[in-house]
C-alpha atoms as a PDB file:
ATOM      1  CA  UNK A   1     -17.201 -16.629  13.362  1.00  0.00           C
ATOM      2  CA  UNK A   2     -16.792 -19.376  10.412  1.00  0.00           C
ATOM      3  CA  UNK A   3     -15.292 -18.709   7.540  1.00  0.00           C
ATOM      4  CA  UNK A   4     -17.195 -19.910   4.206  1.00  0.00           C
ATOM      5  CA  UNK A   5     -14.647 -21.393   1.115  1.00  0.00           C
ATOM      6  CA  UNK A   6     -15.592 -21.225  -2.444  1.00  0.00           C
ATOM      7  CA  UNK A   7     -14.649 -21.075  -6.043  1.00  0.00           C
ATOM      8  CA  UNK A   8     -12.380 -24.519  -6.318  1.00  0.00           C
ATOM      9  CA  UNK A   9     -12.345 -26.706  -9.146  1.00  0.00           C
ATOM     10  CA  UNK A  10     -10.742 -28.886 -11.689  1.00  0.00           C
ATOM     11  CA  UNK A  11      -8.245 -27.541 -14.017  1.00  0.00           C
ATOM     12  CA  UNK A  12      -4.917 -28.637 -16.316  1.00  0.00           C
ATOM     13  CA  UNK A  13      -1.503 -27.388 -15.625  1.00  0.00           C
ATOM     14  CA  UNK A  14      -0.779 -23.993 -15.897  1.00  0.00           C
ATOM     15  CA  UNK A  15      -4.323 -22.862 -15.458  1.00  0.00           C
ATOM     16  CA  UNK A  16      -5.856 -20.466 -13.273  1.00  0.00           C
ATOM     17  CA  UNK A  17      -8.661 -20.208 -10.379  1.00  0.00           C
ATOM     18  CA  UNK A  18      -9.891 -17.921  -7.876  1.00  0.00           C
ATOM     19  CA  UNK A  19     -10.435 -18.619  -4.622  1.00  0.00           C
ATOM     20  CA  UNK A  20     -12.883 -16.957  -2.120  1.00  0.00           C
ATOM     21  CA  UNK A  21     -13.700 -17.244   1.490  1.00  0.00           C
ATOM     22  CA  UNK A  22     -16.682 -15.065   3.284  1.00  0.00           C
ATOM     23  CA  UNK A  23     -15.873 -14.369   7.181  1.00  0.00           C
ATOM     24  CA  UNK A  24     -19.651 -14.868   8.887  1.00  0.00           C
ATOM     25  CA  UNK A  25     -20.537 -13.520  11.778  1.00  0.00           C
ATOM     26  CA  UNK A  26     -17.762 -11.090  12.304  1.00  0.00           C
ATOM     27  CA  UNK A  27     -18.169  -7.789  12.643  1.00  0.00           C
ATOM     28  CA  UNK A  28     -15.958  -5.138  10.646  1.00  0.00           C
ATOM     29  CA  UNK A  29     -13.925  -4.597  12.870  1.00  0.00           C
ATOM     30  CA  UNK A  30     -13.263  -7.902  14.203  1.00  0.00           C
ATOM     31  CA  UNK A  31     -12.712  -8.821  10.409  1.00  0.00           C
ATOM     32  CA  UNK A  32     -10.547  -5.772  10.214  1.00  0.00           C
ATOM     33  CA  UNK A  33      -8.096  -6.727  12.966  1.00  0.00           C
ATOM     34  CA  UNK A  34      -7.026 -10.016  11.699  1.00  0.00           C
ATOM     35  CA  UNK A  35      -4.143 -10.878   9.464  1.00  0.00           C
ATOM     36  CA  UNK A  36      -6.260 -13.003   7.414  1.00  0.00           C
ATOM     37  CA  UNK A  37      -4.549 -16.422   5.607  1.00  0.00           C
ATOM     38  CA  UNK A  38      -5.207 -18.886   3.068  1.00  0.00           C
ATOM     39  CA  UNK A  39      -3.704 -22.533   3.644  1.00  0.00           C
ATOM     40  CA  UNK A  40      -4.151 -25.781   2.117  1.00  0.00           C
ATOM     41  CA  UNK A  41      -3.892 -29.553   2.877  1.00  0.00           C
ATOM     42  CA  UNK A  42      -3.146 -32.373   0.178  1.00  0.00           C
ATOM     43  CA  UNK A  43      -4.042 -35.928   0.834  1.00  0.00           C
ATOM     44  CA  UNK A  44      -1.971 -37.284   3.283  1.00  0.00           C
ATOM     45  CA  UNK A  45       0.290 -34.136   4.316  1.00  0.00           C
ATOM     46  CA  UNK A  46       0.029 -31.498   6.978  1.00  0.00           C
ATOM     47  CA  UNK A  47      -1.907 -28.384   6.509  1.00  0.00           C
ATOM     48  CA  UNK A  48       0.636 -25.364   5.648  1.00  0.00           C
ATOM     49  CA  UNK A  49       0.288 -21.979   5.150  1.00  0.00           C
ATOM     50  CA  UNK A  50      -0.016 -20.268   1.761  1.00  0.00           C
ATOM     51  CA  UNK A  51      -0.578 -16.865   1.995  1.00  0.00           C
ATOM     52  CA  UNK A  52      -0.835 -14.400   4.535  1.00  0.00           C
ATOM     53  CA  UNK A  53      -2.446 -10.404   3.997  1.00  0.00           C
ATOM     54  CA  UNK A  54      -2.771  -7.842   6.954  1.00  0.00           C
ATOM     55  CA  UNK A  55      -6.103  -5.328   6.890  1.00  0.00           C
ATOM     56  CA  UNK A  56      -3.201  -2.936   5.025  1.00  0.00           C
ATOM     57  CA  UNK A  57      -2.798  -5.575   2.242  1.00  0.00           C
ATOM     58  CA  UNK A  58       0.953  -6.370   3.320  1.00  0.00           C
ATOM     59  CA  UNK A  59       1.290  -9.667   2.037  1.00  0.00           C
ATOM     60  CA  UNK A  60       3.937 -13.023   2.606  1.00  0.00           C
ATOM     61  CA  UNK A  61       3.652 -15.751   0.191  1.00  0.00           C
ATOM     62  CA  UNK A  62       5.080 -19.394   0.473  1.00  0.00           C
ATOM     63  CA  UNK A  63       8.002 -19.965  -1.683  1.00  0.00           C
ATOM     64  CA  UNK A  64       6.451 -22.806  -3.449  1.00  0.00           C
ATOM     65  CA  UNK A  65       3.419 -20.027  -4.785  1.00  0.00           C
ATOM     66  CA  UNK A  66       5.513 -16.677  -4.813  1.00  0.00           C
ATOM     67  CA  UNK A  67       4.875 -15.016  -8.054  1.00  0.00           C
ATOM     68  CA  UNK A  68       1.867 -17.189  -8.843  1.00  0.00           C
ATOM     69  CA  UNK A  69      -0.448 -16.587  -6.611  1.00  0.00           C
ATOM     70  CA  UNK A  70      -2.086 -13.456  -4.990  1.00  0.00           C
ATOM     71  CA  UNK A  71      -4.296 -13.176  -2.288  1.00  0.00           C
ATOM     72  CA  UNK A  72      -6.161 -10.362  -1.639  1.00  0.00           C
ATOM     73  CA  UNK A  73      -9.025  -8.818   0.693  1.00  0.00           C
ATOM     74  CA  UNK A  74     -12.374  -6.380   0.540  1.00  0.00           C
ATOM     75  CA  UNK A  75     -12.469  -5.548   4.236  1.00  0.00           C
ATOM     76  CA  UNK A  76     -16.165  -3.874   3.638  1.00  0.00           C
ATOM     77  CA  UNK A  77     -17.619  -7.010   2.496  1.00  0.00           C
ATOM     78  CA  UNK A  78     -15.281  -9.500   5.153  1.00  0.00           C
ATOM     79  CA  UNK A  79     -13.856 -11.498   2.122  1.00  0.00           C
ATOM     80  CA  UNK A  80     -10.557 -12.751   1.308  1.00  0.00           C
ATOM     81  CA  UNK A  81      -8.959 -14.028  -2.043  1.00  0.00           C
ATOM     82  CA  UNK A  82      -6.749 -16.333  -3.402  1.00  0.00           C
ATOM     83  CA  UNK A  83      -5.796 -15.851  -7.324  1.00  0.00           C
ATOM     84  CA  UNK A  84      -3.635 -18.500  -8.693  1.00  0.00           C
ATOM     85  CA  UNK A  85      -2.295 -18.631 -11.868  1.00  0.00           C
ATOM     86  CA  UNK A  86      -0.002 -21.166 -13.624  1.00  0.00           C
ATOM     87  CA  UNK A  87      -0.827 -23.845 -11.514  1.00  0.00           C
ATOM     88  CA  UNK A  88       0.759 -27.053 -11.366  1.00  0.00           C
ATOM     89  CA  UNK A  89      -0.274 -30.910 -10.290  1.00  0.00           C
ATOM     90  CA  UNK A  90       1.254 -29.907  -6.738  1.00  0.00           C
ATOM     91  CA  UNK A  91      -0.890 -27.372  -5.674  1.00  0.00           C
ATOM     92  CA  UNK A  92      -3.865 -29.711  -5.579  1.00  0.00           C
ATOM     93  CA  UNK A  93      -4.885 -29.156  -2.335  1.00  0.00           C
ATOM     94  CA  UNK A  94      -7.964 -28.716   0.079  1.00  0.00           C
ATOM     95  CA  UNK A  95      -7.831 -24.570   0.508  1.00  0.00           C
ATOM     96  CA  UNK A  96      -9.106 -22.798   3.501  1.00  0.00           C
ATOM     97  CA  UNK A  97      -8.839 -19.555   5.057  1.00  0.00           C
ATOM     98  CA  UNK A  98      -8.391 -18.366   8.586  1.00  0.00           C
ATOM     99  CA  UNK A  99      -6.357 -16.211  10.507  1.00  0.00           C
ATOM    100  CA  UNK A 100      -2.652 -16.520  10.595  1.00  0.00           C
ATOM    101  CA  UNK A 101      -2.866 -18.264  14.078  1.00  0.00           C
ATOM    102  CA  UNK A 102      -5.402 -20.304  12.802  1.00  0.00           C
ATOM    103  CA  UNK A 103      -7.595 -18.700  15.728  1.00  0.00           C
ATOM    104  CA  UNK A 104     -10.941 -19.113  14.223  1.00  0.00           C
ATOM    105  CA  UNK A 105     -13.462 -21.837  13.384  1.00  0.00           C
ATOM    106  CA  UNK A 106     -11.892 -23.916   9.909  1.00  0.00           C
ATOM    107  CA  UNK A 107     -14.902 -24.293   7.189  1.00  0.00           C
ATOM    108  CA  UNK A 108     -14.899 -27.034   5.112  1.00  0.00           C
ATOM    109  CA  UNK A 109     -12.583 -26.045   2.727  1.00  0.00           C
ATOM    110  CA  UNK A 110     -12.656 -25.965  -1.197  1.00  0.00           C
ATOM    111  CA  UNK A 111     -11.263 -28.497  -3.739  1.00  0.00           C
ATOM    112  CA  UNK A 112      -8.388 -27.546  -5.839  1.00  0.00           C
ATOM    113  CA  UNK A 113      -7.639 -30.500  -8.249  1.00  0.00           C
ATOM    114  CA  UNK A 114      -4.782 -29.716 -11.199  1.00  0.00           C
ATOM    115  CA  UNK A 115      -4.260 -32.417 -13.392  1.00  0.00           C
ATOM    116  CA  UNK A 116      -1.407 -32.947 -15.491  1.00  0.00           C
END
């Protein structure tokens, strides 16, 4: 199972991107019975959790994204989104998704750059 990251980018402050990851080789259900989670990792800091959404679409946020980002999920097609609006310099980050444990396989991640 290994999720697949996509969608990052360059953008100024206060701009928006969406974020995508594709679960491979999962089946439905497997997908379906995972609180699935987006996290990210800036140059020379830990890796912390960002977002977290069950198969329901109960979701927990970070307090440094609350209200400015949404992640979401299409359980049919095993995919899970991050939209993030007004972003700013500090959310430039390497993004990935994986379960809230962080139980599966990590991809490699997509770029998030915001410039100032």
């Amino acid at each position: 199972v290994q999720p697949v990251e996509s969608g990052g980018g360059s953008v100024q402050e206060g701009g928006s991107l969406r974020v995508s990851c594709k679960v491979s080789g999962a089946i439905t259900s497997f997908f379906n019975s995972k609180i699935m989670a987006w996290y990210r990792q800036a140059p020379g800091k830990q890796r912390e959790l960002v977002a977290t959404i069950t198969r329901l679409s109960s979701t927990t946020y970070a307090d440094s994204v609350k209200g400015r980002f949404t992640i979401s999920r299409d359980n049919a097609w095993k995919k899970v989104y991050l939209q993030m609006d007004n972003l700013k310099p500090e959310d430039t980050a390497v993004y990935y998704c994986n379960d809230d444990s962080g139980q599966l396989s990590w991809g490699q991640g997509t770029q998030v750059t915001v410039s100032s």
